[in-house]
PDB file of N, CA and C in Angstrom:
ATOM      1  N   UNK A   1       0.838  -1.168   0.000  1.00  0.00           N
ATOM      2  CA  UNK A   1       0.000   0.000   0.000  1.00  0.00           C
ATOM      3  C   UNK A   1       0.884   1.233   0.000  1.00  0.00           C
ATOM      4  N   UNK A   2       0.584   2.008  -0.642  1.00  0.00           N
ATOM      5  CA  UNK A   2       1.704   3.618  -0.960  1.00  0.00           C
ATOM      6  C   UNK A   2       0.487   4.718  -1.113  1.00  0.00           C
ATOM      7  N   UNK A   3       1.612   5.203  -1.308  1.00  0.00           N
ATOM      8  CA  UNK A   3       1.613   6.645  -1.605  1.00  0.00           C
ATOM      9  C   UNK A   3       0.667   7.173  -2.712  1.00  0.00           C
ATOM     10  N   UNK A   4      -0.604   7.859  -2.939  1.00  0.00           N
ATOM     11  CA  UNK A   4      -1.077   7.911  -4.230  1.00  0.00           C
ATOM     12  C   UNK A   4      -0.646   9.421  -4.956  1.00  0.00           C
ATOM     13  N   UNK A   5       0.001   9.794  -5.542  1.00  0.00           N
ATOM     14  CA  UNK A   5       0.821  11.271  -6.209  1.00  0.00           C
ATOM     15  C   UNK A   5      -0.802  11.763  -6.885  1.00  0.00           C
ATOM     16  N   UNK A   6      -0.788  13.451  -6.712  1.00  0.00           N
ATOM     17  CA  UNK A   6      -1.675  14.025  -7.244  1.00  0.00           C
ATOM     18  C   UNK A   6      -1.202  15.453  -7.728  1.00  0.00           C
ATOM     19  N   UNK A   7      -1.972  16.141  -8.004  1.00  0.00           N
ATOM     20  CA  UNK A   7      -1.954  17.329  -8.221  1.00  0.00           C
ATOM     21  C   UNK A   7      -2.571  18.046  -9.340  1.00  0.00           C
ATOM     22  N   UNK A   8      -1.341  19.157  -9.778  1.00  0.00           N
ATOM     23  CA  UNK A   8      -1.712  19.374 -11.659  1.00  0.00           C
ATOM     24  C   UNK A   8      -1.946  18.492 -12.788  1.00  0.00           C
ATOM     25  N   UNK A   9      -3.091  18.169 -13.211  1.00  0.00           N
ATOM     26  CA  UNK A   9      -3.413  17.116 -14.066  1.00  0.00           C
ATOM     27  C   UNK A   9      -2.038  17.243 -15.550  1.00  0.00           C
ATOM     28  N   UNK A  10      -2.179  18.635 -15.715  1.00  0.00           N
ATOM     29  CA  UNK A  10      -1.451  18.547 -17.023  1.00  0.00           C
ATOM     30  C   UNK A  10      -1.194  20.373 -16.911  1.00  0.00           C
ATOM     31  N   UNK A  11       0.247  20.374 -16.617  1.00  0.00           N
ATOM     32  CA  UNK A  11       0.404  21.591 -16.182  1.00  0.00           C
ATOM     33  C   UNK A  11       0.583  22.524 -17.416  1.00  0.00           C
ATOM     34  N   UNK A  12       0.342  22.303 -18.939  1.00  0.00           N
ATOM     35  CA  UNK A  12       0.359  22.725 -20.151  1.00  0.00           C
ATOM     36  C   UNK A  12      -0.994  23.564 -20.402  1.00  0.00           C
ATOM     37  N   UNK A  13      -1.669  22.921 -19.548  1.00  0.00           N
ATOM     38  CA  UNK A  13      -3.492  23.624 -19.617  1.00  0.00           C
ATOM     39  C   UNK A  13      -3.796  23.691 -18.479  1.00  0.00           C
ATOM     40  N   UNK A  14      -3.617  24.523 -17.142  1.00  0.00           N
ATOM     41  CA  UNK A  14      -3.404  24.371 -16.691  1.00  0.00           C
ATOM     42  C   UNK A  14      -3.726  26.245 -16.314  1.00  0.00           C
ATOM     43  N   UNK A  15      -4.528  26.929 -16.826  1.00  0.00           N
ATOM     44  CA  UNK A  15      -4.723  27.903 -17.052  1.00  0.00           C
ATOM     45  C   UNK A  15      -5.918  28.376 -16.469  1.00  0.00           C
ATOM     46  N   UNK A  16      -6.513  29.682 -16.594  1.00  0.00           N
ATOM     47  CA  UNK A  16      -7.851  30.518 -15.777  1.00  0.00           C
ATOM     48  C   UNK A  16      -8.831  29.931 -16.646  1.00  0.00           C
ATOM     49  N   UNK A  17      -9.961  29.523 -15.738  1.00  0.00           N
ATOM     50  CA  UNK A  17      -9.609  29.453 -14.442  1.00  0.00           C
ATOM     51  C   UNK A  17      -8.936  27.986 -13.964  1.00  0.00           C
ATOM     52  N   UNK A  18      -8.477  28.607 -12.883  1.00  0.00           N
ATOM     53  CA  UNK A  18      -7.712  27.367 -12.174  1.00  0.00           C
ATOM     54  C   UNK A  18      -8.526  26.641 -11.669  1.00  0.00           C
ATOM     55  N   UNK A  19      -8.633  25.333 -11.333  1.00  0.00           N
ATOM     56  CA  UNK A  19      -9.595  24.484 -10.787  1.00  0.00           C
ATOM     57  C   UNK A  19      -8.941  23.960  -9.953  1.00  0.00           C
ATOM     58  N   UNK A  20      -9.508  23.581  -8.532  1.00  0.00           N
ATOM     59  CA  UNK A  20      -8.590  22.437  -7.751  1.00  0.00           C
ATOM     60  C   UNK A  20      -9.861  21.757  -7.191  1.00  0.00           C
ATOM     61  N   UNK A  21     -10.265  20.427  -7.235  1.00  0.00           N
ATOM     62  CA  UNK A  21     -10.828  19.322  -6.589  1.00  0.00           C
ATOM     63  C   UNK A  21     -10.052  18.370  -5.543  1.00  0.00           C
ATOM     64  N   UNK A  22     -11.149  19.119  -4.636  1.00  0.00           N
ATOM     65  CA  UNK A  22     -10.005  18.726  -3.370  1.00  0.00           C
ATOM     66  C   UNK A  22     -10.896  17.279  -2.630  1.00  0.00           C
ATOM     67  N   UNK A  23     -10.312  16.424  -2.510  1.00  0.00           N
ATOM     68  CA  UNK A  23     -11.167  14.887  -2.311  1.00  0.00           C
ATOM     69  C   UNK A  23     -10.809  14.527  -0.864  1.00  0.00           C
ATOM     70  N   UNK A  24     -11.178  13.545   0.126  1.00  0.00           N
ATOM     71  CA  UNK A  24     -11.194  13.099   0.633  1.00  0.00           C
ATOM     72  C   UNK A  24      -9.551  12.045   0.698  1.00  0.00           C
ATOM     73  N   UNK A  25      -9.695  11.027   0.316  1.00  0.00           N
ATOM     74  CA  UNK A  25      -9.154  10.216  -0.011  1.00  0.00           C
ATOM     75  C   UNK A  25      -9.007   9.265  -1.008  1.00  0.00           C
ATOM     76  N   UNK A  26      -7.808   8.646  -1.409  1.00  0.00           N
ATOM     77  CA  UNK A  26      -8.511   7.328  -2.389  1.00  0.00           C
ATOM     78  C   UNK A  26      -8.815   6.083  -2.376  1.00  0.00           C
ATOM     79  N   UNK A  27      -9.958   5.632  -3.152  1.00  0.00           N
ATOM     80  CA  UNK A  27     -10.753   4.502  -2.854  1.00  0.00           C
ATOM     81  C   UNK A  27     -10.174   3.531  -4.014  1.00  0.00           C
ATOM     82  N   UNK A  28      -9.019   2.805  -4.043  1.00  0.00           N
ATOM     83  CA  UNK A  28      -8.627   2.263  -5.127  1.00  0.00           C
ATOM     84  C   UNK A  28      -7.424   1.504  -4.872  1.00  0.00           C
ATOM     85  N   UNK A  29      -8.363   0.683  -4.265  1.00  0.00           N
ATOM     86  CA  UNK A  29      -7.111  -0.572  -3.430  1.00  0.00           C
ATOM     87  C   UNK A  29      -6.104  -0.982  -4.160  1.00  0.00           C
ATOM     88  N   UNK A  30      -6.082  -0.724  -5.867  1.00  0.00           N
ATOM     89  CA  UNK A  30      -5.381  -1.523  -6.740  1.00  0.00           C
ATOM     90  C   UNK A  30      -4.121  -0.415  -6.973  1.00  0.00           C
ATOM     91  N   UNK A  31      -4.032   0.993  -6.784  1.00  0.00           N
ATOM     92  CA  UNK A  31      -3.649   1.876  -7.280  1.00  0.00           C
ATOM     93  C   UNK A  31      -2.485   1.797  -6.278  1.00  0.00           C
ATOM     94  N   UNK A  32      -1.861   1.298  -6.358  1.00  0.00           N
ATOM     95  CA  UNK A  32      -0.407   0.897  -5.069  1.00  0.00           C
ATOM     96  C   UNK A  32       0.378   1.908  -5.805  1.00  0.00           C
ATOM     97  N   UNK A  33       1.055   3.215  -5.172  1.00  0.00           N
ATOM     98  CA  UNK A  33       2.198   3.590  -5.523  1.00  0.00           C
ATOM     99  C   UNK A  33       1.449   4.273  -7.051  1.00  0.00           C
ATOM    100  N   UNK A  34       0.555   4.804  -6.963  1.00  0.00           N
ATOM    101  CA  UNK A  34       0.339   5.491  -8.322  1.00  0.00           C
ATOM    102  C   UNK A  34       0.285   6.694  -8.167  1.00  0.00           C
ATOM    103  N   UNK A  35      -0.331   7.124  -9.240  1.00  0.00           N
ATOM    104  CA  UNK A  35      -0.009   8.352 -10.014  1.00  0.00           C
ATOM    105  C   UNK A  35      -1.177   8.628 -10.519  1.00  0.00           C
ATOM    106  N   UNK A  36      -2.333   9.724  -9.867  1.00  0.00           N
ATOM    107  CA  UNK A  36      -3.453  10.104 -10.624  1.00  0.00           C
ATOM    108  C   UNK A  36      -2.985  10.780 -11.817  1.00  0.00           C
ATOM    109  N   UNK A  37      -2.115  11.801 -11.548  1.00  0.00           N
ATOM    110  CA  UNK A  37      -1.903  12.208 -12.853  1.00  0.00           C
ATOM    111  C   UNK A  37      -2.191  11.744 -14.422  1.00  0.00           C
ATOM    112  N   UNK A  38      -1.516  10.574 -14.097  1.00  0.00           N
ATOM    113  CA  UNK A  38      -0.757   9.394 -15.146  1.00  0.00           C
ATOM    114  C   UNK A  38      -2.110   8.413 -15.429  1.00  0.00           C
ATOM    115  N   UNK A  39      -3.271   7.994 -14.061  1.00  0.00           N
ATOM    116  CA  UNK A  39      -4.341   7.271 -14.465  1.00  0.00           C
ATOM    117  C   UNK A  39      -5.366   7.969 -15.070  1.00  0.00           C
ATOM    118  N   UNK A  40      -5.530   9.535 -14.578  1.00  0.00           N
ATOM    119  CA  UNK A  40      -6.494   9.964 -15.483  1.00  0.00           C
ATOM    120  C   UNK A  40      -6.438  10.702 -16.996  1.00  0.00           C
ATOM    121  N   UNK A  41      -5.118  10.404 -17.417  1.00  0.00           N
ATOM    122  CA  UNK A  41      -4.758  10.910 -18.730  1.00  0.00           C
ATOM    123  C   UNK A  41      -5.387   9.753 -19.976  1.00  0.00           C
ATOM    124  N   UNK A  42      -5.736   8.912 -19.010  1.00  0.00           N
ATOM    125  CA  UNK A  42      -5.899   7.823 -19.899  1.00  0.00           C
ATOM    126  C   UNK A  42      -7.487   7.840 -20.482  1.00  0.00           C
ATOM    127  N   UNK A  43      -8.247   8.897 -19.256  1.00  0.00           N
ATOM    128  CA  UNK A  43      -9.735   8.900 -19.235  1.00  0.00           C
ATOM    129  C   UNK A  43     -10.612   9.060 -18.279  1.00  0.00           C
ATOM    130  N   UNK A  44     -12.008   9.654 -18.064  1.00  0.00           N
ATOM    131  CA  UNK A  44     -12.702   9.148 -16.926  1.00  0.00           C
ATOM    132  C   UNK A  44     -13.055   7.998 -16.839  1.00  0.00           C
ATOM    133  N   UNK A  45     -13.018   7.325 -15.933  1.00  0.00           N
ATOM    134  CA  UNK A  45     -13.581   6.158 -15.082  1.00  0.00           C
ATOM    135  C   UNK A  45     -14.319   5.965 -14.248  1.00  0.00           C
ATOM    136  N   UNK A  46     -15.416   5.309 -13.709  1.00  0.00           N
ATOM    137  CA  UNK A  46     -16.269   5.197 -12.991  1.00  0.00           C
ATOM    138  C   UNK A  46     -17.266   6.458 -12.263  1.00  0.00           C
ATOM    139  N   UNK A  47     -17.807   6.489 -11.819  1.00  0.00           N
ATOM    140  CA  UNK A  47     -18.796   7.654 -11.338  1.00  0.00           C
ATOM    141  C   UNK A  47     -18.162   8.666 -11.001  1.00  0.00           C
ATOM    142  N   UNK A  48     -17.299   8.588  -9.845  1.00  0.00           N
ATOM    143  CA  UNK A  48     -16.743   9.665  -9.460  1.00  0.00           C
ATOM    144  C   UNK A  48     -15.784  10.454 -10.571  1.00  0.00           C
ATOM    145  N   UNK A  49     -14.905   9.911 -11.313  1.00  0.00           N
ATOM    146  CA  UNK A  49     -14.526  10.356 -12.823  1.00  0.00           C
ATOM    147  C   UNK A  49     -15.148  11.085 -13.612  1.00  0.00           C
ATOM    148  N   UNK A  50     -16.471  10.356 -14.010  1.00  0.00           N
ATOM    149  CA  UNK A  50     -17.276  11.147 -14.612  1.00  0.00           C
ATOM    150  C   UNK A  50     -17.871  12.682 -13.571  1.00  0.00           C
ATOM    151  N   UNK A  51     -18.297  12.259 -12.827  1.00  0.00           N
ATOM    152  CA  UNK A  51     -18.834  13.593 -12.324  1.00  0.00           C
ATOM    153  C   UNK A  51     -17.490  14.715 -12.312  1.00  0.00           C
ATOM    154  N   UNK A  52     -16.641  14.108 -11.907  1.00  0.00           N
ATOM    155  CA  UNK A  52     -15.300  15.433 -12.003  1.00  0.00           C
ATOM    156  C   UNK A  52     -15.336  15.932 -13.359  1.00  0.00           C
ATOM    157  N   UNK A  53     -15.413  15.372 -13.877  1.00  0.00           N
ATOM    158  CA  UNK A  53     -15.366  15.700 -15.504  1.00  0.00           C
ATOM    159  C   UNK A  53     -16.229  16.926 -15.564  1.00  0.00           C
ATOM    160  N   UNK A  54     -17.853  16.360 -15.738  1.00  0.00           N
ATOM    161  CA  UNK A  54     -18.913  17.066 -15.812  1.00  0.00           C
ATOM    162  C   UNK A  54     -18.769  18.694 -15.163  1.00  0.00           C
ATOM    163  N   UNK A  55     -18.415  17.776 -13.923  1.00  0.00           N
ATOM    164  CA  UNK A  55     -17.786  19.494 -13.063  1.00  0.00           C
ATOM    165  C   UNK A  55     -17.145  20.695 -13.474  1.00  0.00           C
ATOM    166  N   UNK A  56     -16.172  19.803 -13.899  1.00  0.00           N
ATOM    167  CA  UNK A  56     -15.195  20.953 -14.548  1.00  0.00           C
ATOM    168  C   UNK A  56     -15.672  20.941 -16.014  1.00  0.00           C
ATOM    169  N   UNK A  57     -16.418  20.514 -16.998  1.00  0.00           N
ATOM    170  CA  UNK A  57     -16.564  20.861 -17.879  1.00  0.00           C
ATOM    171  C   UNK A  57     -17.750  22.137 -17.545  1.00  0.00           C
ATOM    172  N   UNK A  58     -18.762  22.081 -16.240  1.00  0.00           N
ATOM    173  CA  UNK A  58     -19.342  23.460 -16.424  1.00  0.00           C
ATOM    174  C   UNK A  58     -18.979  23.878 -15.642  1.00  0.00           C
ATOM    175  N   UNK A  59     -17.897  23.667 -15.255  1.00  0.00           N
ATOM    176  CA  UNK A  59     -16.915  25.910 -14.583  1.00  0.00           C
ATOM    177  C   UNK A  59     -16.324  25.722 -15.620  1.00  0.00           C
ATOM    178  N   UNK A  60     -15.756  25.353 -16.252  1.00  0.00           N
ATOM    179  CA  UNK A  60     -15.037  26.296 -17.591  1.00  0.00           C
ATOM    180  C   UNK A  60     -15.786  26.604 -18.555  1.00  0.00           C
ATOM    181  N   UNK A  61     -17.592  25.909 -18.663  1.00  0.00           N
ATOM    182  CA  UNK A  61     -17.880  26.507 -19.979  1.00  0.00           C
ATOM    183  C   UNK A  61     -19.193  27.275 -19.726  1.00  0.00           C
ATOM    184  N   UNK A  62     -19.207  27.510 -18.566  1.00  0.00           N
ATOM    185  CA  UNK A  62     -19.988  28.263 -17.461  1.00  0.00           C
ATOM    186  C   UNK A  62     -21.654  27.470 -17.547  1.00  0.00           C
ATOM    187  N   UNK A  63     -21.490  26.690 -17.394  1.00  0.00           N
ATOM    188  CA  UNK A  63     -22.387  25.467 -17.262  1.00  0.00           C
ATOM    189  C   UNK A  63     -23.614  25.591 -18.445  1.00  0.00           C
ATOM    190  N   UNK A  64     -23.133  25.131 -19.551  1.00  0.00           N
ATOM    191  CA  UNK A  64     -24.045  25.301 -20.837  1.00  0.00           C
ATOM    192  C   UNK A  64     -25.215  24.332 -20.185  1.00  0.00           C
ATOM    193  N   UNK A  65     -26.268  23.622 -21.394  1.00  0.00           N
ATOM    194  CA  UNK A  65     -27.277  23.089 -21.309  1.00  0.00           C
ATOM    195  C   UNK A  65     -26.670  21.418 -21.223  1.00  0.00           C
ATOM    196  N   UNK A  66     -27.230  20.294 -20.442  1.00  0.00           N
ATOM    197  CA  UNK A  66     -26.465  19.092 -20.399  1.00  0.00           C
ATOM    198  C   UNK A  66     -26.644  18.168 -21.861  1.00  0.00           C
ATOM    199  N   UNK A  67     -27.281  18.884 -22.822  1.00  0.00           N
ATOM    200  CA  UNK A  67     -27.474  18.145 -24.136  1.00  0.00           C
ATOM    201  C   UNK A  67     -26.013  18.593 -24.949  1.00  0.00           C
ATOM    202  N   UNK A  68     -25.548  19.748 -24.674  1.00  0.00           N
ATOM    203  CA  UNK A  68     -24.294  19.941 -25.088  1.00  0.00           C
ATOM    204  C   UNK A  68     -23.400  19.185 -24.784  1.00  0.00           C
ATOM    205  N   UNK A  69     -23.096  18.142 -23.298  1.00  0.00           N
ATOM    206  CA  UNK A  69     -22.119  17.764 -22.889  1.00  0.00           C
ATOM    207  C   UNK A  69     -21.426  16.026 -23.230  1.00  0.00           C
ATOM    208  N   UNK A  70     -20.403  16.496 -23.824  1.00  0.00           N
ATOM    209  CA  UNK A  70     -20.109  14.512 -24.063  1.00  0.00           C
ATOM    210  C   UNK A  70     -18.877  13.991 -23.069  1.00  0.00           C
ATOM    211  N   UNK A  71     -18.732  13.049 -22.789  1.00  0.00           N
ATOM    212  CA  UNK A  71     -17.557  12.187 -22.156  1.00  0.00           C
ATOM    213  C   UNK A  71     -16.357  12.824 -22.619  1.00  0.00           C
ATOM    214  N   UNK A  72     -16.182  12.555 -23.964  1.00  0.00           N
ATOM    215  CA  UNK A  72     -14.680  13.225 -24.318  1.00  0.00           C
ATOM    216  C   UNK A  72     -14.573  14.946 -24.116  1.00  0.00           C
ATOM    217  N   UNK A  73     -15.865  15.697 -23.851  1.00  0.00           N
ATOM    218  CA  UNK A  73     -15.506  17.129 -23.706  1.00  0.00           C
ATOM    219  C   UNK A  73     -14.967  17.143 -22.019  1.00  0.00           C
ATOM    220  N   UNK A  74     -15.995  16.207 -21.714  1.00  0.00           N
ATOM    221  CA  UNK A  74     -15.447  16.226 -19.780  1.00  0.00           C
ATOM    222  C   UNK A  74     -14.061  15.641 -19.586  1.00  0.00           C
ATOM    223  N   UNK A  75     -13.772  14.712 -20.156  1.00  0.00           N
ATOM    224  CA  UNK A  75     -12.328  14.177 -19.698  1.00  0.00           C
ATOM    225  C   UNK A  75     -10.979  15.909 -20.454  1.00  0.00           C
ATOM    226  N   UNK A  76     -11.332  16.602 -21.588  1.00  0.00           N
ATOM    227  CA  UNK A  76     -10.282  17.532 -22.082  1.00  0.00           C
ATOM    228  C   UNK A  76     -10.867  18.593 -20.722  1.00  0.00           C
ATOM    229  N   UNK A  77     -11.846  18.846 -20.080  1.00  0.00           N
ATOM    230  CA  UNK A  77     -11.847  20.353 -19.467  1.00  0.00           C
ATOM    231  C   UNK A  77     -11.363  19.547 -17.831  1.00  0.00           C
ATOM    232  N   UNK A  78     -11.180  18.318 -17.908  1.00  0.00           N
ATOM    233  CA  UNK A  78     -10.767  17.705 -16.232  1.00  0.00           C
ATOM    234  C   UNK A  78      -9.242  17.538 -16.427  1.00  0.00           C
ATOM    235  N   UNK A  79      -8.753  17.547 -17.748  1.00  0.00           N
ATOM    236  CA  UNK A  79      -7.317  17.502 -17.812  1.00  0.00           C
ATOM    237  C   UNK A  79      -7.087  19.048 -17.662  1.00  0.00           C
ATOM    238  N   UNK A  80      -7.561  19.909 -17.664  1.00  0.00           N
ATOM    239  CA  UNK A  80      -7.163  21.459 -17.515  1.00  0.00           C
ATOM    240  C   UNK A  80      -7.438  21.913 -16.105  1.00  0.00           C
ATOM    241  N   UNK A  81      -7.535  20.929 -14.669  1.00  0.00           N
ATOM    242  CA  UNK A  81      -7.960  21.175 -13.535  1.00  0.00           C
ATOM    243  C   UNK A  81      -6.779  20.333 -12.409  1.00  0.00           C
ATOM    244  N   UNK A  82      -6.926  20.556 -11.737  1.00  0.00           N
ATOM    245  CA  UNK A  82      -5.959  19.971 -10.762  1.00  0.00           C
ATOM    246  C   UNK A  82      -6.418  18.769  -9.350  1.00  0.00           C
ATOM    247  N   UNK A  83      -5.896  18.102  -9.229  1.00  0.00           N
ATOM    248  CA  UNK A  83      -6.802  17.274  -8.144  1.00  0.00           C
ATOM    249  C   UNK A  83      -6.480  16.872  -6.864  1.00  0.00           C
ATOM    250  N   UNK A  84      -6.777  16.650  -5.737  1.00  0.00           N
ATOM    251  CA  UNK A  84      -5.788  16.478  -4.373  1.00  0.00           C
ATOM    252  C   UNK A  84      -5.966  16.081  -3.473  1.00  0.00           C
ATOM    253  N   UNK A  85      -5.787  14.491  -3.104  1.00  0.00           N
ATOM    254  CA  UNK A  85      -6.497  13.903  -2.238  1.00  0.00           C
ATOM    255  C   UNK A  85      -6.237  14.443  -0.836  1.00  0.00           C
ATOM    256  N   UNK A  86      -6.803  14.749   0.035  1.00  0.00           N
ATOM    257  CA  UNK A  86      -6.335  15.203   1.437  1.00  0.00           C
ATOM    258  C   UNK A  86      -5.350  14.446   2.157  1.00  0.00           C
ATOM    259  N   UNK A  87      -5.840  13.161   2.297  1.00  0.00           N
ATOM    260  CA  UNK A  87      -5.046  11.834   3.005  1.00  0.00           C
ATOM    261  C   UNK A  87      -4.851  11.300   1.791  1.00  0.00           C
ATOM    262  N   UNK A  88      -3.513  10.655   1.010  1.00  0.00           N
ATOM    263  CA  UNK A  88      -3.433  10.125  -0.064  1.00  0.00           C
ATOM    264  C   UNK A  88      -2.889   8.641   0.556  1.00  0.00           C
ATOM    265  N   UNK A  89      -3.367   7.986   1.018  1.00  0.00           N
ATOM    266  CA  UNK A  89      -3.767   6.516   1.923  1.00  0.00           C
ATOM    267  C   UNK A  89      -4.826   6.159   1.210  1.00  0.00           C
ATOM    268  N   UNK A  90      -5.081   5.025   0.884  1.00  0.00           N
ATOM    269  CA  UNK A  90      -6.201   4.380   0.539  1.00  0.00           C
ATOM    270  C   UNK A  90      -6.892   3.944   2.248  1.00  0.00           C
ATOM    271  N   UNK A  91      -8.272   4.332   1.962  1.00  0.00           N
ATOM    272  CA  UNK A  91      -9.427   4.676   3.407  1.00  0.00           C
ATOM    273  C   UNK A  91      -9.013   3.215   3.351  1.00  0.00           C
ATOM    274  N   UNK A  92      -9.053   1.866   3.412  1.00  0.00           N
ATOM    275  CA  UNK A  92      -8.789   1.021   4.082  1.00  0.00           C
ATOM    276  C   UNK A  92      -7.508   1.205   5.482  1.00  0.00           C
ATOM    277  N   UNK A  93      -6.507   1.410   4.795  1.00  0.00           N
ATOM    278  CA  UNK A  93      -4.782   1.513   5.295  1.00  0.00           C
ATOM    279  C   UNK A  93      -5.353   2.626   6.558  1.00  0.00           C
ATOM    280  N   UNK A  94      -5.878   3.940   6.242  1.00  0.00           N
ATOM    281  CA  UNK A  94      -6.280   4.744   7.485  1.00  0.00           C
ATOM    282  C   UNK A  94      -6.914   4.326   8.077  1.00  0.00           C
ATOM    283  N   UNK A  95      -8.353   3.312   7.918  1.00  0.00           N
ATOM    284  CA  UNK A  95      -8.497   2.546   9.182  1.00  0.00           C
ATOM    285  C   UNK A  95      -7.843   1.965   9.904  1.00  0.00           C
ATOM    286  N   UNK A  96      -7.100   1.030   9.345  1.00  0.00           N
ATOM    287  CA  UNK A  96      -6.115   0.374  10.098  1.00  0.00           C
ATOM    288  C   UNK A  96      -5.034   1.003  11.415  1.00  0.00           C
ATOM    289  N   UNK A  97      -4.544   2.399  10.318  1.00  0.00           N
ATOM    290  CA  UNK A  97      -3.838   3.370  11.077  1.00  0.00           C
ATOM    291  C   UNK A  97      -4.911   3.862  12.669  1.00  0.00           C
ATOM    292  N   UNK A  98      -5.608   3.772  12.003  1.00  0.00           N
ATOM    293  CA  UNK A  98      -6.447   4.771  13.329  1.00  0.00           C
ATOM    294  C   UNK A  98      -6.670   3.148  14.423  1.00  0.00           C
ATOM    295  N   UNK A  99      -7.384   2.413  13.759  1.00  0.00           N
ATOM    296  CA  UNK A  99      -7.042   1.310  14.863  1.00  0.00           C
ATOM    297  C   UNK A  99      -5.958   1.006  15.725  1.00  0.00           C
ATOM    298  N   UNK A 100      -4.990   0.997  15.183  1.00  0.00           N
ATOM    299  CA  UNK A 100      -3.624   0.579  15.160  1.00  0.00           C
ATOM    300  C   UNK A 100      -3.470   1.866  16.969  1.00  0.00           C
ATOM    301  N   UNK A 101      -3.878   2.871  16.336  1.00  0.00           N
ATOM    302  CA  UNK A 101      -3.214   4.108  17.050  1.00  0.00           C
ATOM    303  C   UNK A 101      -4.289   4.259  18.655  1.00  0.00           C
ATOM    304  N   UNK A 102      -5.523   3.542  18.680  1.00  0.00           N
ATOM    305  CA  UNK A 102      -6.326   3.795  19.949  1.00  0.00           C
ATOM    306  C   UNK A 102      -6.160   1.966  20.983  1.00  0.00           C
ATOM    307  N   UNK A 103      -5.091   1.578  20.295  1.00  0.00           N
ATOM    308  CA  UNK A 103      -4.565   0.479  21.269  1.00  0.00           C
ATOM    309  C   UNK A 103      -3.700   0.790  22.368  1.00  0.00           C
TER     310      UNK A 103
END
């Protein structure tokens, strides 16, 4: 279990407005030692993906009508945003930690 790296999605676009999605933690037991950066270049994925997308596709396009909006417009306006897990632990490992710590 590691470390999950975040931040500037793609610091080339990366421009006004600035976006930062600031998360909780990550839920992605498989993601050992990764790199959001690097997993979401590839695409959105699952719900929470998509909705970031959506998100940032209406603050940057000041929230048009949702018949305008496609998958590939949300994944280009979520690569122009930044992302940051608070605790970058996968919420399993911090349970543990917190168990671990009221013994």
């Amino acid at each position: 279990m590691g470390f999950k790296k975040d931040g500037i999605l793609n610091e080339d676009f990366f421009i006004s407005p600035r976006i930062l999605f600031i998360c909780k933690e990550p839920n992605d037991k498989d993601l050992n030692e990764g790199d959001y950066r690097k997993w979401w270049e590839k695409g959105l994925a699952f719900r929470f993906g998509l909705r970031l997308g959506e998100w940032a596709y209406g603050l940057i396009n000041n929230f048009p009508a949702y018949e305008e909006f496609s998958t590939p417009q949300a994944h280009e306006a979520f690569m122009k945003t930044a992302f940051m897990n608070v605790k970058n632990v996968e919420a399993e490992l911090g349970l543990i930690m917190l168990s671990l710590l009221s013994i």
